[in-house]
C-alpha atoms as a PDB file:
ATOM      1  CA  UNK A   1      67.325 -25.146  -4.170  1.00  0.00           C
ATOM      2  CA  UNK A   2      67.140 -28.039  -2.176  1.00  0.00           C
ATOM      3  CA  UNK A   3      65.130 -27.867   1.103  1.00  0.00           C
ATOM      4  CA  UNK A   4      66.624 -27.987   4.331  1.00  0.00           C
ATOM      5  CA  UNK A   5      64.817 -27.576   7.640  1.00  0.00           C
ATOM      6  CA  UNK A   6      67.017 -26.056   9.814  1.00  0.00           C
ATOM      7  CA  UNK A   7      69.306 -22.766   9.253  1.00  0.00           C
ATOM      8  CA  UNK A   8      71.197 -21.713  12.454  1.00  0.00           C
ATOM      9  CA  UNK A   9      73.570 -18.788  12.805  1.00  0.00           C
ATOM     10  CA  UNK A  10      76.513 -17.890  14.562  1.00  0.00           C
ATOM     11  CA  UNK A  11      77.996 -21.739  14.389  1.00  0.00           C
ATOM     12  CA  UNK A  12      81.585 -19.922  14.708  1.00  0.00           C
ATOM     13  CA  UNK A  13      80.642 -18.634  17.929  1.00  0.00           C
ATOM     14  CA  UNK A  14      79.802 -20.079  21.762  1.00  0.00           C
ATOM     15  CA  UNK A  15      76.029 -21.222  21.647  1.00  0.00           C
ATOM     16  CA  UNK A  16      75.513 -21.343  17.699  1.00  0.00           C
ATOM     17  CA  UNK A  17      78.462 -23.745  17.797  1.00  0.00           C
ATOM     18  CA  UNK A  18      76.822 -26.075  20.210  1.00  0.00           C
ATOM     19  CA  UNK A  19      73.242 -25.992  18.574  1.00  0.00           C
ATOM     20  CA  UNK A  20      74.917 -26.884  15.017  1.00  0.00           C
ATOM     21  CA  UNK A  21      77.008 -29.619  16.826  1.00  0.00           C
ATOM     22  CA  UNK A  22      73.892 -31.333  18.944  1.00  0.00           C
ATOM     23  CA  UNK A  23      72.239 -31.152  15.656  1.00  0.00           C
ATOM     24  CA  UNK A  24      74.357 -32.510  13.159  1.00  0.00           C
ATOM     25  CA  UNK A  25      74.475 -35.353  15.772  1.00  0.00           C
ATOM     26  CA  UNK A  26      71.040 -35.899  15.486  1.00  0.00           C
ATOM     27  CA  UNK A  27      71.271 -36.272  12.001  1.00  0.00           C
ATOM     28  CA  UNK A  28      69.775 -33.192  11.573  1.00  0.00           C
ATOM     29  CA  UNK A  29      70.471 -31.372   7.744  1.00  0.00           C
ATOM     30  CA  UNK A  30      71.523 -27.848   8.413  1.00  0.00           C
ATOM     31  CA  UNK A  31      72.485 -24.399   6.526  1.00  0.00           C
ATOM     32  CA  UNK A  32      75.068 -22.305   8.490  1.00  0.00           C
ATOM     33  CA  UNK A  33      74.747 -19.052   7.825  1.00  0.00           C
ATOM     34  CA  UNK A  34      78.276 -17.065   8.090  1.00  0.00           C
ATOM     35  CA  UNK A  35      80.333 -14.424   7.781  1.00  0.00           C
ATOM     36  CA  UNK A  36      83.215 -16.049   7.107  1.00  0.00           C
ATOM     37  CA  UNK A  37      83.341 -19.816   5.447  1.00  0.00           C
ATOM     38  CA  UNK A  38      86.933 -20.354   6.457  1.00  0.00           C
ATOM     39  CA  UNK A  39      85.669 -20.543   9.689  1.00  0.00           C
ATOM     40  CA  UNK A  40      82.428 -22.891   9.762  1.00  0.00           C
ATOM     41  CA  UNK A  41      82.722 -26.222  11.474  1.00  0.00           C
ATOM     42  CA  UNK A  42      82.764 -29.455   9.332  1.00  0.00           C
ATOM     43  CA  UNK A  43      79.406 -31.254  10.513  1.00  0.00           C
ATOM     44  CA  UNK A  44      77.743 -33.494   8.668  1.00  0.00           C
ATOM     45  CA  UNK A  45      74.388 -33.091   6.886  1.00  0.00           C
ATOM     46  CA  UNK A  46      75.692 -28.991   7.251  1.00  0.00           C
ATOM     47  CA  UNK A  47      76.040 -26.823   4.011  1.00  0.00           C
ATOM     48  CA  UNK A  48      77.449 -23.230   4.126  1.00  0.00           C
ATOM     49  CA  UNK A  49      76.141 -19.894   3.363  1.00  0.00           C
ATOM     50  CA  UNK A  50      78.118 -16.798   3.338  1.00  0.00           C
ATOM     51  CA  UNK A  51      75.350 -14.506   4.608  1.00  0.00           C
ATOM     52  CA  UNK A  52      75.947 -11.452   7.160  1.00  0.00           C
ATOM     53  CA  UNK A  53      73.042 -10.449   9.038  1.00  0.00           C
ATOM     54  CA  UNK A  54      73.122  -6.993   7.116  1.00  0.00           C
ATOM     55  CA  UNK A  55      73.180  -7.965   3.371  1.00  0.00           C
ATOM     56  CA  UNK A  56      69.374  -8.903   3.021  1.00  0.00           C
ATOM     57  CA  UNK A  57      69.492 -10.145  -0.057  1.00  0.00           C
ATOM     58  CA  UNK A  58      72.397 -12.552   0.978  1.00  0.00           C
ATOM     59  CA  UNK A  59      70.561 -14.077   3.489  1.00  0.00           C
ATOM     60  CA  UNK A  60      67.448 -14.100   1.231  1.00  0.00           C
ATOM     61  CA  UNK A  61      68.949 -16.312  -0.627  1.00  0.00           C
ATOM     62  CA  UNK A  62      70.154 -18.261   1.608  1.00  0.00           C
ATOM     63  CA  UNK A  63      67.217 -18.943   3.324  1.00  0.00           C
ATOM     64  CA  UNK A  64      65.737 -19.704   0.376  1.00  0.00           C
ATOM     65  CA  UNK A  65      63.800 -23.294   1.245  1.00  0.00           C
ATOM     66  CA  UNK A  66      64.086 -23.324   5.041  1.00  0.00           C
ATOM     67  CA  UNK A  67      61.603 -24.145   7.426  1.00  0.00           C
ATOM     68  CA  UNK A  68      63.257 -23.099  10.365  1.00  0.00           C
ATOM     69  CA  UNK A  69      66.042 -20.334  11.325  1.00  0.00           C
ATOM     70  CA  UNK A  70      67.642 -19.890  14.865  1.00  0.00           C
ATOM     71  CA  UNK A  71      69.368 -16.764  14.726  1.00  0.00           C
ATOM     72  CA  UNK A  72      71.866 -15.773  17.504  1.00  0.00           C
ATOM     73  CA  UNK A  73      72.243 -12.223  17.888  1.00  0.00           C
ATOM     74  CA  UNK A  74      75.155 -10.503  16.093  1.00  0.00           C
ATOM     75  CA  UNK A  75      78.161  -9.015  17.374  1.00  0.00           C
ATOM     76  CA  UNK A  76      77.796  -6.282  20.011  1.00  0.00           C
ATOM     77  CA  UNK A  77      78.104  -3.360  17.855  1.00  0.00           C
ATOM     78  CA  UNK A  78      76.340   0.410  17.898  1.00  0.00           C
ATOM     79  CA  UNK A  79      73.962  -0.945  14.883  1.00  0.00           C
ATOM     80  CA  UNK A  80      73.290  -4.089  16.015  1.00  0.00           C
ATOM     81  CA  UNK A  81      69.586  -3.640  16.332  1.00  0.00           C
ATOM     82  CA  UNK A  82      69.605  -2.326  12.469  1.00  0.00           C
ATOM     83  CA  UNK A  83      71.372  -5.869  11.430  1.00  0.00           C
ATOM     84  CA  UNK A  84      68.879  -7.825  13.106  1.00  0.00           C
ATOM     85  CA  UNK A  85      65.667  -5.724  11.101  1.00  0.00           C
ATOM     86  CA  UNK A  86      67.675  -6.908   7.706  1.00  0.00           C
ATOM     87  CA  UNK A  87      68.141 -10.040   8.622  1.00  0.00           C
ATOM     88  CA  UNK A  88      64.207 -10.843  10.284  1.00  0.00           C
ATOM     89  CA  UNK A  89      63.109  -8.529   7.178  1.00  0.00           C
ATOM     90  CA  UNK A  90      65.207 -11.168   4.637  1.00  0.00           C
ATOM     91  CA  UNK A  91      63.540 -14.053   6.753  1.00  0.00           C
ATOM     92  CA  UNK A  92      60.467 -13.253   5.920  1.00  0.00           C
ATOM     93  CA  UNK A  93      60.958 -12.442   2.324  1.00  0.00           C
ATOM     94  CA  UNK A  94      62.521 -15.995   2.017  1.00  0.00           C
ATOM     95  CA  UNK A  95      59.386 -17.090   3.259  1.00  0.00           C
ATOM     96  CA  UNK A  96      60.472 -18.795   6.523  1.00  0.00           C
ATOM     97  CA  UNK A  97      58.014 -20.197   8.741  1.00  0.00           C
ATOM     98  CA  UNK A  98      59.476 -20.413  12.016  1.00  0.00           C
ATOM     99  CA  UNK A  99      62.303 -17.392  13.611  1.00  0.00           C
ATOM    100  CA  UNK A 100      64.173 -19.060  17.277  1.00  0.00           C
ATOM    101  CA  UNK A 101      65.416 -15.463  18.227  1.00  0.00           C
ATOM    102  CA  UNK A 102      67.639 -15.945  21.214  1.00  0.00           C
ATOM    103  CA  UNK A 103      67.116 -13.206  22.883  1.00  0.00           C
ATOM    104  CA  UNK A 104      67.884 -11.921  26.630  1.00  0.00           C
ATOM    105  CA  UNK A 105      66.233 -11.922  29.609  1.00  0.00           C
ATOM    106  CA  UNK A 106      64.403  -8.710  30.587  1.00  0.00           C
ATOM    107  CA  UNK A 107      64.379  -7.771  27.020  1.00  0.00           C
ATOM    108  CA  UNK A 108      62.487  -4.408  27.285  1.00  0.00           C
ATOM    109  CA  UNK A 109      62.938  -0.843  25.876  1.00  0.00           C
ATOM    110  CA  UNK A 110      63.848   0.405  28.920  1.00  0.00           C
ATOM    111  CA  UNK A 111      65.600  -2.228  30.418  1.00  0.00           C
ATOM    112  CA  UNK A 112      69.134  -1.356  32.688  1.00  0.00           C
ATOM    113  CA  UNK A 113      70.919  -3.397  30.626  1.00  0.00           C
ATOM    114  CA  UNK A 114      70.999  -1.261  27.220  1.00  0.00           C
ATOM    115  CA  UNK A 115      72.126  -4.126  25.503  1.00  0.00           C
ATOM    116  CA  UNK A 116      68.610  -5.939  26.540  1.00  0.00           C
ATOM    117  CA  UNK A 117      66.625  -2.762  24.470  1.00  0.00           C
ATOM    118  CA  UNK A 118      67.817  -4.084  21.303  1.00  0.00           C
ATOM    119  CA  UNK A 119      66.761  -7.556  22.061  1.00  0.00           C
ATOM    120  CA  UNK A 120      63.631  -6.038  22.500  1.00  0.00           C
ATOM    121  CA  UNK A 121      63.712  -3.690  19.151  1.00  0.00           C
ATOM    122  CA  UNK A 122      64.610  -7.043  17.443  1.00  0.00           C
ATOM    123  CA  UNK A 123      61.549  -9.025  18.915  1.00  0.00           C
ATOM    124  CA  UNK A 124      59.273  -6.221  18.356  1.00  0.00           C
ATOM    125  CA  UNK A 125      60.578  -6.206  14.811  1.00  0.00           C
ATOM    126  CA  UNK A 126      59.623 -10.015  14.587  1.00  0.00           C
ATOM    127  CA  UNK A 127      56.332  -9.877  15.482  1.00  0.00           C
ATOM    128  CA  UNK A 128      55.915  -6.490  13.476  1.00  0.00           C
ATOM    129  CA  UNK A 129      56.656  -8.914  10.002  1.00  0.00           C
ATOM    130  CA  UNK A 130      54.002 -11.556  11.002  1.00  0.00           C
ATOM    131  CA  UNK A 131      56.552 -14.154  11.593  1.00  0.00           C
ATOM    132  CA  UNK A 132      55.488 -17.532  13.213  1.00  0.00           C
ATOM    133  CA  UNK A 133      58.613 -17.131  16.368  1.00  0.00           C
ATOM    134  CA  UNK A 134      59.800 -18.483  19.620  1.00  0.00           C
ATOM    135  CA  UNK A 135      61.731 -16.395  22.114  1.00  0.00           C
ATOM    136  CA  UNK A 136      64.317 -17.942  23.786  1.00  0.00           C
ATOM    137  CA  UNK A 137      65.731 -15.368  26.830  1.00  0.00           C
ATOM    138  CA  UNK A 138      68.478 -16.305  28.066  1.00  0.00           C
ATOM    139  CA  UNK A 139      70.000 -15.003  31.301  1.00  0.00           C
ATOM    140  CA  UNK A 140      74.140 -13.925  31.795  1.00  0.00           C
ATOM    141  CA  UNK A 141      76.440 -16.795  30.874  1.00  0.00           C
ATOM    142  CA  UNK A 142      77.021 -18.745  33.911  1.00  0.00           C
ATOM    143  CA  UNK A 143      80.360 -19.785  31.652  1.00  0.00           C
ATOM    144  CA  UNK A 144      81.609 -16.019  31.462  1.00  0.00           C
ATOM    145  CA  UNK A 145      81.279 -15.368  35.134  1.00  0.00           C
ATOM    146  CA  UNK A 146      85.138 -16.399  36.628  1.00  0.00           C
ATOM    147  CA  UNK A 147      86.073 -14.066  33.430  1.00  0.00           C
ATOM    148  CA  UNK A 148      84.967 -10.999  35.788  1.00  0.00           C
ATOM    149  CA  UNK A 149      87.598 -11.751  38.149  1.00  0.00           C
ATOM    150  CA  UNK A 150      90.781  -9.265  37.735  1.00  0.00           C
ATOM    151  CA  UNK A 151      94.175 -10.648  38.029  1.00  0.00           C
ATOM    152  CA  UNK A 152      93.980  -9.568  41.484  1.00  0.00           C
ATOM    153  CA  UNK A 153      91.542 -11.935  42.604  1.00  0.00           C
ATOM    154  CA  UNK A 154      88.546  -9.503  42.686  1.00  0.00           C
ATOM    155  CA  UNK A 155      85.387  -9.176  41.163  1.00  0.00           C
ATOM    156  CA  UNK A 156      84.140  -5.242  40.918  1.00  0.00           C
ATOM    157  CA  UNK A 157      81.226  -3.477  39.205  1.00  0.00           C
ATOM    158  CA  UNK A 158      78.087  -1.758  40.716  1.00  0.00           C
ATOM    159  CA  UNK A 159      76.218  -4.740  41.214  1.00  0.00           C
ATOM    160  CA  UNK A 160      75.231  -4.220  45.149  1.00  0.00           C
ATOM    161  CA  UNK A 161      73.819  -6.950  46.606  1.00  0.00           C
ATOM    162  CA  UNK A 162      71.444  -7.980  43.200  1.00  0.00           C
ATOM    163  CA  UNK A 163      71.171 -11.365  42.043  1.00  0.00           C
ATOM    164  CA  UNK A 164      71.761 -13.151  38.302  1.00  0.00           C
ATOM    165  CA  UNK A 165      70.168 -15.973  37.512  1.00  0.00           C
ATOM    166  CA  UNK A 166      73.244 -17.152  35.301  1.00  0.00           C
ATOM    167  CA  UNK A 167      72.681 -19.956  32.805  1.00  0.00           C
ATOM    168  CA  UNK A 168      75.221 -22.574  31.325  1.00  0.00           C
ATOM    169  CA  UNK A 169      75.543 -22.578  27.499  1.00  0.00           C
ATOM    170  CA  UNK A 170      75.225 -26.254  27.347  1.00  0.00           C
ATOM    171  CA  UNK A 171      71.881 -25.698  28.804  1.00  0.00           C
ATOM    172  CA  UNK A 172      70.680 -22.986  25.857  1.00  0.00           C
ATOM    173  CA  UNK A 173      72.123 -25.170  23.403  1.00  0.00           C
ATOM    174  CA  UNK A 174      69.973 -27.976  24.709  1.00  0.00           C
ATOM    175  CA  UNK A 175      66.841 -25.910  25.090  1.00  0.00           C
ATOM    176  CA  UNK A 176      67.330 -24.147  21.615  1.00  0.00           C
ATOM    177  CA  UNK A 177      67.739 -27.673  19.824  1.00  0.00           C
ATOM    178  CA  UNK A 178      65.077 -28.776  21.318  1.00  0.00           C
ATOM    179  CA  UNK A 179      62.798 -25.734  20.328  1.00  0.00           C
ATOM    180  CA  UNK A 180      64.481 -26.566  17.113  1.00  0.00           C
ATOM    181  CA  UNK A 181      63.556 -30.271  16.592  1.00  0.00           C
ATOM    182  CA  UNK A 182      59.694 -29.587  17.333  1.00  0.00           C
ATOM    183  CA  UNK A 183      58.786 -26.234  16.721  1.00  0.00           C
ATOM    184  CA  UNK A 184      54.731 -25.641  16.327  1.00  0.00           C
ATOM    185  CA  UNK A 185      53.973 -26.375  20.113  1.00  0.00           C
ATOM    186  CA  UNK A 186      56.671 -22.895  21.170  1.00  0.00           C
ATOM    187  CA  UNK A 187      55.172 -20.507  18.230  1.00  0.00           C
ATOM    188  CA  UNK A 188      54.253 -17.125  19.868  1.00  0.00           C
ATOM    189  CA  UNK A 189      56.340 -18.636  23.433  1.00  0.00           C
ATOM    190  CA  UNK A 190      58.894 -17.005  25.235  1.00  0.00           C
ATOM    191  CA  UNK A 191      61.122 -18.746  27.387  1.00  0.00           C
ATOM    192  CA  UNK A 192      63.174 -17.689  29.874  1.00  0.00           C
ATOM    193  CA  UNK A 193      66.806 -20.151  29.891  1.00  0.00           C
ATOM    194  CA  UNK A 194      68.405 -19.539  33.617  1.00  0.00           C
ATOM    195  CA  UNK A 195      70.057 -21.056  36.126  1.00  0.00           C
ATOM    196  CA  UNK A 196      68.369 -23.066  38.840  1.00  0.00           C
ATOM    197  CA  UNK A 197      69.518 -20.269  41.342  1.00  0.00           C
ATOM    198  CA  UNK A 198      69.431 -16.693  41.119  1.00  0.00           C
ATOM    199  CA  UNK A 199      73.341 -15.595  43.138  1.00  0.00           C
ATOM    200  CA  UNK A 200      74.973 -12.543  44.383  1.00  0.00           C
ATOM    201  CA  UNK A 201      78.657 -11.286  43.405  1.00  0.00           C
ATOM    202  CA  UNK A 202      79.715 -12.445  46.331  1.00  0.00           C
ATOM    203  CA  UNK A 203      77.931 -15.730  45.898  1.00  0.00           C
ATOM    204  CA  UNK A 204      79.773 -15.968  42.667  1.00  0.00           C
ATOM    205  CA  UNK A 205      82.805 -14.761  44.069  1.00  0.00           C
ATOM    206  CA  UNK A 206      82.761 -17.695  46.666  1.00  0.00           C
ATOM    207  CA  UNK A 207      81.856 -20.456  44.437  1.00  0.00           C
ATOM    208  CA  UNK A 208      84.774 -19.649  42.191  1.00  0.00           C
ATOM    209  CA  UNK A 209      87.258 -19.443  45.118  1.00  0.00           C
ATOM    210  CA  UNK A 210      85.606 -22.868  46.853  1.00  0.00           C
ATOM    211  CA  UNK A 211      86.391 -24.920  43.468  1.00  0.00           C
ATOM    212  CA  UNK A 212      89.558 -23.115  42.297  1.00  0.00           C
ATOM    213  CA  UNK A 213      91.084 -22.722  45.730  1.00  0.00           C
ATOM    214  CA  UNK A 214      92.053 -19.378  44.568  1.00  0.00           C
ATOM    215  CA  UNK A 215      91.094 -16.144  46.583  1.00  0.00           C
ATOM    216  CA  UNK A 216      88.183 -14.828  44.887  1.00  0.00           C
ATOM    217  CA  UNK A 217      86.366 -11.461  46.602  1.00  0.00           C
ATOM    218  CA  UNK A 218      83.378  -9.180  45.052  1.00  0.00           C
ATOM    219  CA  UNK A 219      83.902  -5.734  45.792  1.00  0.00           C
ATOM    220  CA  UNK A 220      81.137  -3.605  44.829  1.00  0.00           C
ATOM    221  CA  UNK A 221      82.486  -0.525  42.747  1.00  0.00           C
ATOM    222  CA  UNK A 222      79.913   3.132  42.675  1.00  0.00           C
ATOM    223  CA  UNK A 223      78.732   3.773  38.649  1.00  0.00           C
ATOM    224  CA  UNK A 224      80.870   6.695  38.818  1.00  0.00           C
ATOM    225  CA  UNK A 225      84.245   4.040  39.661  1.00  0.00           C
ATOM    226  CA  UNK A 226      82.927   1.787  37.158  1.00  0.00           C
ATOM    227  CA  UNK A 227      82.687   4.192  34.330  1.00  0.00           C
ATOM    228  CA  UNK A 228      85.943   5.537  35.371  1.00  0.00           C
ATOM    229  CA  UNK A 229      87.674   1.888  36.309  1.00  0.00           C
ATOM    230  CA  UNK A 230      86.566   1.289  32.441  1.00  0.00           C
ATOM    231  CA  UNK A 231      87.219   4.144  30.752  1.00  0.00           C
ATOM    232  CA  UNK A 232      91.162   2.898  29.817  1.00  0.00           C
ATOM    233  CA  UNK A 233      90.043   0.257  27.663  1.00  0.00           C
ATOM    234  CA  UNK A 234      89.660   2.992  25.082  1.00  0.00           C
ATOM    235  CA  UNK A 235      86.175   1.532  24.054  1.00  0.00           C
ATOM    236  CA  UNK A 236      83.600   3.660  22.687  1.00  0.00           C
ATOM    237  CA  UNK A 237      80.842   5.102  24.594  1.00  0.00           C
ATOM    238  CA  UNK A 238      77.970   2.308  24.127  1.00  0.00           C
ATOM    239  CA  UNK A 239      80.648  -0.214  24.674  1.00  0.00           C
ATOM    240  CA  UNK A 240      81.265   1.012  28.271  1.00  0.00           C
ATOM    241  CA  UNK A 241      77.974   1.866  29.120  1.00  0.00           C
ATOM    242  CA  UNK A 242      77.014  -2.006  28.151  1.00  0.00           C
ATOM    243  CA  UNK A 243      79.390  -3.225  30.254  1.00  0.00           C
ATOM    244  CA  UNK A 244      78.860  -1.178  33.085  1.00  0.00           C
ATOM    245  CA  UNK A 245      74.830  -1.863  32.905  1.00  0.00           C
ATOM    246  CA  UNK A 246      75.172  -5.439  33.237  1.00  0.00           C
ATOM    247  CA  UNK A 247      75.868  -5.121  36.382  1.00  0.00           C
ATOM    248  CA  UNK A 248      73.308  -2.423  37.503  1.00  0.00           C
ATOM    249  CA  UNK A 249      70.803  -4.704  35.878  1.00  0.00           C
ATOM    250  CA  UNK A 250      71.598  -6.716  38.293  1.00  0.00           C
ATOM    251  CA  UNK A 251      71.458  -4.321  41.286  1.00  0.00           C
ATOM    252  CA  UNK A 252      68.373  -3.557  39.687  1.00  0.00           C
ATOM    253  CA  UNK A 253      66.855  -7.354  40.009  1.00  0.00           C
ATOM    254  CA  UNK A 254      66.156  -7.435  36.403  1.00  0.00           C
ATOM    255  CA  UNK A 255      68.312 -11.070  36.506  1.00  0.00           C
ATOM    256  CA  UNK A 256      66.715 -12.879  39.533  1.00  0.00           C
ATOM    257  CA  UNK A 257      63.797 -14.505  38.430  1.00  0.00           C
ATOM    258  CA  UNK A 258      64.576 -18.120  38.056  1.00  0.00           C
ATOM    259  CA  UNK A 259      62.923 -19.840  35.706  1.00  0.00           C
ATOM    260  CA  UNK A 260      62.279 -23.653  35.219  1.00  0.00           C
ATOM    261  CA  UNK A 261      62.601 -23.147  30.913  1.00  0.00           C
ATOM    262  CA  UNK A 262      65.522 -25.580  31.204  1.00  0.00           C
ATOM    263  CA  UNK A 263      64.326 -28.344  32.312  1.00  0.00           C
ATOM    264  CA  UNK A 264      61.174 -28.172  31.201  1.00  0.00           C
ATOM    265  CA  UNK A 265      62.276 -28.014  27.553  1.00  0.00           C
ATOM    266  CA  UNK A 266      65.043 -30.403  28.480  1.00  0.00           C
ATOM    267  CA  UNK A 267      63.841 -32.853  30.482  1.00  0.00           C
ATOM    268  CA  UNK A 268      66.724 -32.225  33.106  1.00  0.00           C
ATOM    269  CA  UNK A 269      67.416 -29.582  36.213  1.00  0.00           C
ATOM    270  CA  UNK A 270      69.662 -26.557  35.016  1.00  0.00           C
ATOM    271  CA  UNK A 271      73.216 -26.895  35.566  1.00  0.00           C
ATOM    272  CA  UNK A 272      74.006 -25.309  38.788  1.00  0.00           C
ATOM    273  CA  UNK A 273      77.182 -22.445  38.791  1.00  0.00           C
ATOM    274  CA  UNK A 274      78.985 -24.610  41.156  1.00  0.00           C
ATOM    275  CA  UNK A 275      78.555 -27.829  38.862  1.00  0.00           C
ATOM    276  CA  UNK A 276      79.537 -26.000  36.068  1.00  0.00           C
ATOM    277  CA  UNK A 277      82.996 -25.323  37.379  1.00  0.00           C
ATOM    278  CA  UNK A 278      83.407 -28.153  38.803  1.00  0.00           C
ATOM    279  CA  UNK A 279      83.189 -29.775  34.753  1.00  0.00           C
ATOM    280  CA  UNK A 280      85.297 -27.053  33.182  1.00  0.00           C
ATOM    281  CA  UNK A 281      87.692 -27.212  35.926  1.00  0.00           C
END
């Protein structure tokens, strides 16, 4: 099989899409490893691999000859953390020599945000197979924050007065790719990807209403409204309780630390939230 360096994942999706773009740009020979090839963008220098994260000996195989994987996390789903063992346990039998896990910030088996614990399960799993690794942590999508506001204007979840350190996608893609492109110096390095300021709800709330010119409010909800506020969706238990702990990690602080990842791996400040809307307008 012919040897390429670089294997990314998730290229259908938000950040996986970027890092495959920056580095077919770069001239950069890739496999994308898929779910679906109907759906995998046309890059040059890119092959294809149908390979979910649970078939191991798909992605085996298709790792077969890689030096490098980044591997976004799967889909949120109740067996997530399961997926992500067959796919670091298929890494290593395809003998890959360096795993960019993009992971999440506060990644820790007890973290507020459950979603965070399997982040950590999956890291833990890493390091458990002897892979060479980087860890890149990323905070809440600064991109995804004007989709909290309801159709009424208002922001709500039990958030209190915490702070999120919210990071732009552009920025992970640019940090990941550049973890990518030189490797050996981040193996065994975790890096936390976040905004250059760490902003309340009502921060948030502002900013969006200050560029849109729409009226944009936070109002903090109790966990008991926000369980209930959530329950119509129908979504099953996990689900909820994922989306309700986002924003008591936040009351917790477990999102405020700002980090200067970006622009150290970069070689440019973080995009600020306000800057961010202000190009997506």
């Amino acid at each position: 099989m012919e040897q390429v360096p670089v294997a990314v994942t998730g290229a259908t999706g938000q950040v996986g899409g970027r890092v495959a773009r920056r580095l077919a740009a770069a001239g950069i020979p890739q496999r994308l490893l898929l779910r679906d090839p109907s759906r995998a963008p046309r890059l040059p220098g890119a092959t294809v691999a149908v390979a979910p994260y649970a078939d191991g000996d798909a992605v085996r195989r298709a790792l077969e000859g890689v030096h490098t994987v980044f591997m976004v996390s799967a889909s949120e789903s109740a067996d997530r953390a399961d997926q992500h063992r067959a796919f670091v346990d298929a890494a290593a039998a395809a003998g890959v020599q360096h795993l960019v896990y993009l992971s999440f910030q506060g990644a820790a088996p007890d973290a507020t945000f459950t979603l965070a614990r399997d982040h950590w399960a999956t890291e833990e799993h890493v390091r458990a197979r002897g892979l060479l690794h980087t860890f890149l942590r990323d905070s809440l999508y600064a991109d995804f924050l004007p989709g909290l506001v309801g159709e009424d204007g208002v922001i709500r979840g039990p958030a209190g007065d915490g702070r999120v350190a919210a990071v732009a996608q552009d920025d992970v893609a640019d940090a990941a790719v550049a973890v990518l492109r030189d490797p050996a110096p981040h193996a065994g390095r975790t890096h936390d990807l976040t905004g250059p300021h760490a902003l309340t709800l009502t921060e948030v709330a502002g900013t969006i209403a200050a560029v849109t010119g729409r009226p944009v409010r936070y109002s903090p909800e109790t966990v008991e409204e926000a369980f209930a506020s959530r329950a119509s969706y129908g979504a099953p238990d996990w689900q909820v309780e994922a989306w309700v702990s986002t924003y008591t990690a936040i009351a917790a602080g477990e999102m405020a630390d700002v980090s200067t990842a970006v622009e150290d791996l970069t070689g440019r400040p973080a995009t600020a939230f306000e800057q961010l809307l202000r190009t997506t307008a």
